[in-house]
Protein backbone atom coordinates (compact mmCIF):
# COMPACT_ATOMS: atom_id res chain seq x y z
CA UNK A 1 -8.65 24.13 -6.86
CA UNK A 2 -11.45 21.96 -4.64
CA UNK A 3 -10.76 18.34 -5.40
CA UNK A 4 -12.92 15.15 -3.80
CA UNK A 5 -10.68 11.94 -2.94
CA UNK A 6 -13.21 9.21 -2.74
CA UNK A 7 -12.41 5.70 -0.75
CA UNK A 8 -15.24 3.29 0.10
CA UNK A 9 -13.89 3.18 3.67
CA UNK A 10 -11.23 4.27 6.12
CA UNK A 11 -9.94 0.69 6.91
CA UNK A 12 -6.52 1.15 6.56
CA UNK A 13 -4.52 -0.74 3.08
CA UNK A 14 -2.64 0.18 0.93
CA UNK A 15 -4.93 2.57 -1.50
CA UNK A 16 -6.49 4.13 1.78
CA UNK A 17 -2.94 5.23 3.61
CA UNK A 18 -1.49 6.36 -0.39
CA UNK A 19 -4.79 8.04 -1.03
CA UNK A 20 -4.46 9.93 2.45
CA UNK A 21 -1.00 10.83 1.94
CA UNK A 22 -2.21 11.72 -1.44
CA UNK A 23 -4.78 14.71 0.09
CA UNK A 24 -2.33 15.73 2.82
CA UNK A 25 0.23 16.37 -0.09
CA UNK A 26 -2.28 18.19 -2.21
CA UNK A 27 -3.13 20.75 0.82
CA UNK A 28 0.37 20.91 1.09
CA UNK A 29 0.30 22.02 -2.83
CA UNK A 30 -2.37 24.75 -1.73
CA UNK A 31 -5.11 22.22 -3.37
CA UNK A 32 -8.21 22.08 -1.14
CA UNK A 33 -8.54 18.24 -0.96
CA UNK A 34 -10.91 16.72 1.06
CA UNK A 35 -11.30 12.82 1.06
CA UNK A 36 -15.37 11.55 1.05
CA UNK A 37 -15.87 8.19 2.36
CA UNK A 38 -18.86 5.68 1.07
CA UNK A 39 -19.03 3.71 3.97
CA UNK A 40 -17.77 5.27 7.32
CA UNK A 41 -13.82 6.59 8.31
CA UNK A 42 -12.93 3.92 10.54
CA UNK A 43 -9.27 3.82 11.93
CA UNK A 44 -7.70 6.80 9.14
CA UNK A 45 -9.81 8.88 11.05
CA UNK A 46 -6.98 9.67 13.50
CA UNK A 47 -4.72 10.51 10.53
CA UNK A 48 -6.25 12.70 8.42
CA UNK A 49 -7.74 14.78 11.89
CA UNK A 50 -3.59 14.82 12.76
CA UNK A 51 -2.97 16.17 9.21
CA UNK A 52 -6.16 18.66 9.37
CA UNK A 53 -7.28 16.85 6.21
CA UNK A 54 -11.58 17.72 5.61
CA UNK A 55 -13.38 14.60 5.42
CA UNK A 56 -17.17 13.50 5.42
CA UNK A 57 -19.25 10.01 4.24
CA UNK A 58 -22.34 8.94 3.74
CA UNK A 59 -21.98 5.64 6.30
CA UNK A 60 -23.56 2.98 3.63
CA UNK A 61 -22.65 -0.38 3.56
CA UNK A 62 -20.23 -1.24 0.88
CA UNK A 63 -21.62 -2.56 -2.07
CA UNK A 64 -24.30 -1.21 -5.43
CA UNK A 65 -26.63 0.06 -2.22
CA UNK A 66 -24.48 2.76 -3.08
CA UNK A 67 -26.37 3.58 -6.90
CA UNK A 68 -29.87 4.27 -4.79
CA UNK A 69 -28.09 6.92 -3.06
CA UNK A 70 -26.54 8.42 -5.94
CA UNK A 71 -28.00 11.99 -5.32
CA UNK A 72 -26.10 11.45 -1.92
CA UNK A 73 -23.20 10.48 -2.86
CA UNK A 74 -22.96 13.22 -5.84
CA UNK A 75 -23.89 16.17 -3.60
CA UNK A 76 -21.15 15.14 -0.92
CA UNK A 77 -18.66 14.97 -3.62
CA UNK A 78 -19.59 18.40 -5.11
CA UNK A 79 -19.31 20.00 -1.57
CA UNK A 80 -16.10 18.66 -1.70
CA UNK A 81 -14.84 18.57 -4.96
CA UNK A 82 -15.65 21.69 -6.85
CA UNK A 83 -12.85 21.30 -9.55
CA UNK A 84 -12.84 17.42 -10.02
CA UNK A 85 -13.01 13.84 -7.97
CA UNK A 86 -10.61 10.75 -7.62
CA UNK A 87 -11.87 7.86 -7.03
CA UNK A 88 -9.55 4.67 -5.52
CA UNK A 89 -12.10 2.63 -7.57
CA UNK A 90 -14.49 2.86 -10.62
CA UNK A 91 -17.11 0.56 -11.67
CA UNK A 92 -19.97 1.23 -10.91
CA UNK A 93 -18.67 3.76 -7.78
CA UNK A 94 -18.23 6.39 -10.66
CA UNK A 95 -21.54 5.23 -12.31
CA UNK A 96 -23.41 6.24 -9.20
CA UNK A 97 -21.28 9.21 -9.25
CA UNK A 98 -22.43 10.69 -12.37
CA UNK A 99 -26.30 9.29 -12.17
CA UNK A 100 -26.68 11.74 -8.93
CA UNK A 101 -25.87 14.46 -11.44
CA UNK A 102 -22.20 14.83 -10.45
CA UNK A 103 -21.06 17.01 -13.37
CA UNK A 104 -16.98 17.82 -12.96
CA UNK A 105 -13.84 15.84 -14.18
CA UNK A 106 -13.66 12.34 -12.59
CA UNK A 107 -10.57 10.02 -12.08
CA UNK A 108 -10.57 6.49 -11.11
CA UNK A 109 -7.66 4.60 -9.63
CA UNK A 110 -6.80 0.67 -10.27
CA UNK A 111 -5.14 -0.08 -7.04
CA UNK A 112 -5.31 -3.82 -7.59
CA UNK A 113 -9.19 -4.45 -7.67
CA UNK A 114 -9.12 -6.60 -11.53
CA UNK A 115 -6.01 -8.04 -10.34
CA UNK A 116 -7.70 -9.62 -7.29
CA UNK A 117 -10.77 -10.85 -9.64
CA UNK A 118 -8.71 -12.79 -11.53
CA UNK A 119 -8.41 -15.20 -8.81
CA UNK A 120 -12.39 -15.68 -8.36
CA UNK A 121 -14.72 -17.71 -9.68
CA UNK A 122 -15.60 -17.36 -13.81
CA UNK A 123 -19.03 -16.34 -13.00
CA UNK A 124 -17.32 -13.95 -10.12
CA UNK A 125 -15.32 -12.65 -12.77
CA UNK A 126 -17.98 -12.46 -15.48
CA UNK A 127 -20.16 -10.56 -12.87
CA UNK A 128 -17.01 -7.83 -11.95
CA UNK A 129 -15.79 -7.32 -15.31
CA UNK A 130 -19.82 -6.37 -16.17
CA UNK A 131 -20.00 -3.56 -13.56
CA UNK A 132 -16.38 -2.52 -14.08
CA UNK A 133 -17.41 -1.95 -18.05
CA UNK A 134 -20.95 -0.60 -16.23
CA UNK A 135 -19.06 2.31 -15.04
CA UNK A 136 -16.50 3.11 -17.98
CA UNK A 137 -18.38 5.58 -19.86
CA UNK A 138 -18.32 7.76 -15.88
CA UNK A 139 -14.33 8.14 -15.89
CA UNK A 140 -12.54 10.84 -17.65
CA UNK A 141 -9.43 9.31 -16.63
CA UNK A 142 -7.76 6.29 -15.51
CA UNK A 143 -4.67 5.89 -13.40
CA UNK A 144 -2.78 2.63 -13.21
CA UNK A 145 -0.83 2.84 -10.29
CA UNK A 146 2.11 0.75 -12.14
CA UNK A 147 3.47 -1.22 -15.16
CA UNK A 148 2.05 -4.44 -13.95
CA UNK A 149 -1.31 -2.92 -13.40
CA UNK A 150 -1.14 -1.27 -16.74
CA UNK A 151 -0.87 -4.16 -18.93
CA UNK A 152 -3.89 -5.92 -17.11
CA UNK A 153 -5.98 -2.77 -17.80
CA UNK A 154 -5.28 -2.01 -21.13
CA UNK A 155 -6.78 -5.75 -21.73
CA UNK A 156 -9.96 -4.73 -20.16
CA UNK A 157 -12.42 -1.80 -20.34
CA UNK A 158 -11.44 1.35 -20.02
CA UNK A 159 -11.74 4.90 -20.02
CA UNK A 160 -10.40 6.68 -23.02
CA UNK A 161 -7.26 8.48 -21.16
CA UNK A 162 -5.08 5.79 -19.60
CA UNK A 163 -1.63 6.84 -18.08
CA UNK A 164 0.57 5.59 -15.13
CA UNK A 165 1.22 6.86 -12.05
CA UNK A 166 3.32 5.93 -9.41
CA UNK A 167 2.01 5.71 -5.50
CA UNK A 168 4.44 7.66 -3.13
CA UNK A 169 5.57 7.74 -0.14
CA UNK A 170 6.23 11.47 1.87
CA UNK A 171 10.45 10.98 1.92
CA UNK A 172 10.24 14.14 4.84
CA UNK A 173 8.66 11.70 7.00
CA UNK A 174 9.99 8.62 6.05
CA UNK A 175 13.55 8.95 6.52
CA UNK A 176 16.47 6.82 7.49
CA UNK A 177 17.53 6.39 11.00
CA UNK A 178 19.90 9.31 12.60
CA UNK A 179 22.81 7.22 14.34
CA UNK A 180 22.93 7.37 17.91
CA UNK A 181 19.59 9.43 18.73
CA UNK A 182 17.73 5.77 20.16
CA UNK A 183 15.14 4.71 17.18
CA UNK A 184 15.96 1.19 18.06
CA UNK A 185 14.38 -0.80 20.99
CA UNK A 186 16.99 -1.67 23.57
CA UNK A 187 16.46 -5.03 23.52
CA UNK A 188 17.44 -5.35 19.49
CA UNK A 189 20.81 -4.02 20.46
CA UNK A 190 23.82 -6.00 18.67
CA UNK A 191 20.63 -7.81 16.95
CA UNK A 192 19.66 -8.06 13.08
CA UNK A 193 15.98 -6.55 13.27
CA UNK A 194 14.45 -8.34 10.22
CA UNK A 195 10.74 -6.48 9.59
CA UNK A 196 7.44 -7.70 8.43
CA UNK A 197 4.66 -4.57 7.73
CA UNK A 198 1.26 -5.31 7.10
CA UNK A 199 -1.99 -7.71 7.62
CA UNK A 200 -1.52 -11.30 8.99
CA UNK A 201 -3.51 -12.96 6.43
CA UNK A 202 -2.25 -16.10 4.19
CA UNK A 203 -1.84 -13.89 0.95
CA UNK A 204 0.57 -11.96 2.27
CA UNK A 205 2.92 -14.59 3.10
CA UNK A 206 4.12 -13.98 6.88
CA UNK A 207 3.85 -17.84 7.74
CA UNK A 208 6.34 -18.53 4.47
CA UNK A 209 8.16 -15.45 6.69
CA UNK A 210 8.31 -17.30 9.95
CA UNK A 211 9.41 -20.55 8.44
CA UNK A 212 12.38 -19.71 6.62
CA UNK A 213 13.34 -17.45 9.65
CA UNK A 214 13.01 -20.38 11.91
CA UNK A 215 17.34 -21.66 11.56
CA UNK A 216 18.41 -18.46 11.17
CA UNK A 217 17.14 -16.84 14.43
CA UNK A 218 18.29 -19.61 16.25
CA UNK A 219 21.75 -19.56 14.91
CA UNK A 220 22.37 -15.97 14.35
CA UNK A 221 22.04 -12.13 16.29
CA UNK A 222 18.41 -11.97 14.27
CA UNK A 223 14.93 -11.32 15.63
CA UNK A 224 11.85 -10.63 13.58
CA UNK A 225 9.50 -8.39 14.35
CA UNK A 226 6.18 -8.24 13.19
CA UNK A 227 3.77 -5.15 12.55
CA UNK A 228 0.27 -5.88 11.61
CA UNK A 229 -2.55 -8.02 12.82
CA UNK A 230 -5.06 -10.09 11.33
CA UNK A 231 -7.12 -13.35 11.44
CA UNK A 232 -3.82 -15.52 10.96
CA UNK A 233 -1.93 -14.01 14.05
CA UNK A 234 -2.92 -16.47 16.72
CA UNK A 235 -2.00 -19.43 14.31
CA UNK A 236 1.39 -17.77 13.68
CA UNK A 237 1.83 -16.88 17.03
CA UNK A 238 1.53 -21.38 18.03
CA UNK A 239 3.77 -21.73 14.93
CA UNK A 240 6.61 -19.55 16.18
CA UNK A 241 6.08 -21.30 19.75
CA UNK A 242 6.44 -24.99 18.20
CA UNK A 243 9.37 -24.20 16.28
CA UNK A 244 10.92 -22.62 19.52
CA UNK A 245 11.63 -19.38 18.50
CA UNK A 246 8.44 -17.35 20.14
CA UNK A 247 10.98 -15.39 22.23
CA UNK A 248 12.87 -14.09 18.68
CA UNK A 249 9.58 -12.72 16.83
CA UNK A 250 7.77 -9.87 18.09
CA UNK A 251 4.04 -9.40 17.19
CA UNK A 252 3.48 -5.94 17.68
CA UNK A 253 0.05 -5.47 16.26
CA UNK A 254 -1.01 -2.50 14.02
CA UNK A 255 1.80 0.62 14.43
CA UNK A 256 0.62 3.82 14.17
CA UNK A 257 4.44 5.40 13.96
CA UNK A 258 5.44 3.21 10.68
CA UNK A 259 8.57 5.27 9.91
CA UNK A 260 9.99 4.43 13.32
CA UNK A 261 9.31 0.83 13.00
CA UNK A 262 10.86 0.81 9.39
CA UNK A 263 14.42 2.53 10.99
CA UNK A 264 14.42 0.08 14.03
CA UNK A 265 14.71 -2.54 11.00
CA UNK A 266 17.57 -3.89 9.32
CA UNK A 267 16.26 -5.64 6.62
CA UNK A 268 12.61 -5.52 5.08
CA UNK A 269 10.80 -8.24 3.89
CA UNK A 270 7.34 -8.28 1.87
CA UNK A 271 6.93 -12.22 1.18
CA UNK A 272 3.68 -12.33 -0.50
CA UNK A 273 2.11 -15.16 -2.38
CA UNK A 274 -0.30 -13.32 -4.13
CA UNK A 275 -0.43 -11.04 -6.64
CA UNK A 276 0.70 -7.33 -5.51
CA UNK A 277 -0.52 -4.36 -7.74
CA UNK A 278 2.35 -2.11 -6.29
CA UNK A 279 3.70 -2.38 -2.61
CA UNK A 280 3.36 0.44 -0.53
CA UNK A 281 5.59 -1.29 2.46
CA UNK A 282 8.11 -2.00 0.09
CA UNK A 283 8.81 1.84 -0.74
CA UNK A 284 8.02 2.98 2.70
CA UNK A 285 11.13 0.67 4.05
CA UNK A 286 13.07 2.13 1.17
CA UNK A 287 12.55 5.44 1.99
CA UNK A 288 13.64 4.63 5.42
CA UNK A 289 17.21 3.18 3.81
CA UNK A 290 16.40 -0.51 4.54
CA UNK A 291 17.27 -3.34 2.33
CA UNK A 292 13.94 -4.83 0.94
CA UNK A 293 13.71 -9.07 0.64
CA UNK A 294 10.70 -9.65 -1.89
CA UNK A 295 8.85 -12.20 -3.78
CA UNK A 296 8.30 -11.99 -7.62
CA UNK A 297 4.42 -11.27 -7.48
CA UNK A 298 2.75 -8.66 -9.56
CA UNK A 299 4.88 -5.56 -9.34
CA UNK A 300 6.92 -5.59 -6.36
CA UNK A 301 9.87 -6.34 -9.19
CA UNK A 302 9.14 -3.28 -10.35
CA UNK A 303 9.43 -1.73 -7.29
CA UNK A 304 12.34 -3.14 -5.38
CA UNK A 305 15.45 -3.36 -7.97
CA UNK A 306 16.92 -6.69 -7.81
CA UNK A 307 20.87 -6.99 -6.29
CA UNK A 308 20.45 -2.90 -6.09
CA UNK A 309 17.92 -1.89 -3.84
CA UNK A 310 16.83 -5.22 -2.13
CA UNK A 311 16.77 -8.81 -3.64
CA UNK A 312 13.97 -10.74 -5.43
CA UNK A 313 13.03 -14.65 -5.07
CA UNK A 314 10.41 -16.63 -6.03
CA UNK A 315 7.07 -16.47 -4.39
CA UNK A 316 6.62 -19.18 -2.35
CA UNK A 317 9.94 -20.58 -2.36
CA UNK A 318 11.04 -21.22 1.45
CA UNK A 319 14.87 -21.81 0.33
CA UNK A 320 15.04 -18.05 -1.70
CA UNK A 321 13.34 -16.60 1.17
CA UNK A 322 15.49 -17.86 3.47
CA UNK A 323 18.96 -17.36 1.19
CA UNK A 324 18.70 -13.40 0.53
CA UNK A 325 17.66 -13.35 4.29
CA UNK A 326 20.90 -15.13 5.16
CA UNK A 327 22.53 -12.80 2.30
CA UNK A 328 21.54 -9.29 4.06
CA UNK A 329 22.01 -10.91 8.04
CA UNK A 330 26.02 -12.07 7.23
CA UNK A 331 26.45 -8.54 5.16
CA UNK A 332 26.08 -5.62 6.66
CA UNK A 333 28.00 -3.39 4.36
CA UNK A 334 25.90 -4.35 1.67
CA UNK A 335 22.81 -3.97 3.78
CA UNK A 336 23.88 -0.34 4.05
CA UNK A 337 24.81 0.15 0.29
CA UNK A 338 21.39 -1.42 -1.15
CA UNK A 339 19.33 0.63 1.74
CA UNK A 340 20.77 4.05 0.39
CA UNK A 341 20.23 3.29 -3.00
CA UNK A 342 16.67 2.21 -2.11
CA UNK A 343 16.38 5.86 -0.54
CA UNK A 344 17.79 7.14 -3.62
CA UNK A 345 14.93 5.43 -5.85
CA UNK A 346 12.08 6.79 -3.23
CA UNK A 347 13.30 10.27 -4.27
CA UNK A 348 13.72 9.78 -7.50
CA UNK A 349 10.85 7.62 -8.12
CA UNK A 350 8.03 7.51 -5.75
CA UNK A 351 7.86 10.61 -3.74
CA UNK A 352 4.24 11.97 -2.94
CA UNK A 353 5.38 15.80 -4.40
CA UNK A 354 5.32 13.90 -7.39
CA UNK A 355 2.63 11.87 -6.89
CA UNK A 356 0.42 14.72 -6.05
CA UNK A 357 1.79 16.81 -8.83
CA UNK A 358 1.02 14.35 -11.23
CA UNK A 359 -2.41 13.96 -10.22
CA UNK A 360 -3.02 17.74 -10.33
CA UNK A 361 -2.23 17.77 -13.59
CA UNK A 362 -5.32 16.08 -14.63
CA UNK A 363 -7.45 18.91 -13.58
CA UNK A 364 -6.09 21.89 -15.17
């Protein structure tokens, strides 16, 4: 089997790393997957060359430039994907798809995108709901990548298949720390590491992070450290200086070795303020047996299993924030329990073999 994975571009979220894991799983599975980029492969690049996964793009700008090279875009996706295509988007991506005369079984995947454009404009919404319905006749399938993102898509266009399925994370790679073999930076030892994953950007709540970490680094073992970067990092980086606590937090910028970062960590932490369509940091610190501290948005609920695999406040709310951090930092036994069982729910529940397997099935 010869399947396409399609992704606008290689800048590296959430539906880029899952759909990359995705094609490294499915080559694992004997599937020749092979991931076609609109735009260019920018930074997952370097991944998928580490994982030997095929990969080729047509370098356009993002946007409906893409539907005047539609014979482009359809012959690069044949080369690649005799048997089938999955798409991390549909619209009028899979309407372009099928006007170049792409022929085979086609798959679209809501990672979030109608979630998003329910926070624009009306006419912004009015615009993206008419070239999401532009492209609905394309898709064979869609895949909501949870619950949350379910109910928001049955309320909209759609193809005529809808089903669910989970993102996952590759539990061989992400694992929990071995004791003694030196995963943790000298300079956390005796320390709480509490651990932040992702873009420094207001949505994604890391100054709501800093804030309600602010009395509790001073008056406890903790230090927070910080992977990611983004337009908000020099503003956090003056906040954490003013509140006297610079030398506690550590900005590390983007990490390549994620896994490693996520079993130097105690405790994980995915404050966001907006709206999260599934929350790929959240499993990945699971599956590294870590504790995870999340707001109520979208479906990281559904994700992290409240007083069982991590603890759930309201977005936005400094004082829950800072009480389950205080919780996990004065408890480490239960730190310990609620990390395993996290692990326990990766495997059970969000492991790429069964991610990949899942998508397979839609092209037999």
């Amino acid at each position: 089997m010869r399947l396409a994975l399609v992704l606008w571009s290689g800048n590296i979220g959430g539906a880029e790393r899952v759909t990359a894991s995705l094609a490294r799983q499915l080559r694992r599975d004997g599937v020749d997957a092979r991931i076609v980029f609109v735009c260019t492969p920018g930074p997952l690049a370097r991944d998928l060359v580490s994982w030997g996964v095929p990969f080729t793009g047509l370098r356009l700008s993002r946007g409906m430039r893409v539907l005047y090279r539609a014979r482009g875009l359809a012959r690069l996706v044949e080369e690649a994907g005799s048997d089938g295509a999955v798409l991390n988007s549909g619209g009028y991506l899979a309407a372009a798809l099928r006007i170049g005369g792409y022929k085979q079984r086609v798959v679209a995947v809501e990672h979030g995108s109608l979630i998003r454009d329910e926070d624009s404009t009306p006419s912004r919404r009015a615009f993206r709901r008419l070239l999401r319905s532009c492209g609905t006749w394309a898709i064979d399938a869609e895949v909501a990548v949870s619950d949350y993102v379910m109910k928001r898509l049955v309320a909209r266009s759609h193809a005529d298949k809808l089903l669910r399925i989970y993102n996952g994370v590759d539990s061989r790679a992400y694992l929990p720390a071995i004791p003694d073999v030196g995963s943790r930076d000298a300079r956390h030892e005796g320390k709480t590491v509490i651990g932040y994953g992702g873009r420094l950007v207001g949505a994604k709540g890391a100054q709501d992070l800093l804030v309600a970490c602010g009395d509790l680094l001073k008056s406890s073992d903790c230090v927070l450290s910080i992977a990611g970067d983004g337009p908000q990092r020099e503003e956090l980086e003056g906040l954490a200086a003013k509140m006297g606590i610079r030398e506690l937090v550590e900005f590390r910028g983007w990490v390549d070795d994620m896994a490693g970062f996520w079993q130097a960590c105690d405790i994980a932490v995915v404050p966001s303020v907006c709206e999260e369509a599934f929350g790929m940091v959240a499993i990945e610190a699971m599956a590294c047996g870590k504790p995870v501290v999340a707001s109520d948005r979208g479906a990281l609920p559904e994700v992290v299993v409240h007083g069982q695999t991590g603890l759930i406040y309201p977005a936005g709310s400094l004082p829950g924030l800072r009480d389950a951090l205080r919780r996990y930092a004065s408890d480490r036994n239960r730190r310990l329990s609620d990390g395993r069982a996290g692990r326990e729910r990766c495997v059970a529940v969000f492991d790429i073999q069964a991610c990949a397997a899942a998508y397979r099935e839609l092209f037999v």
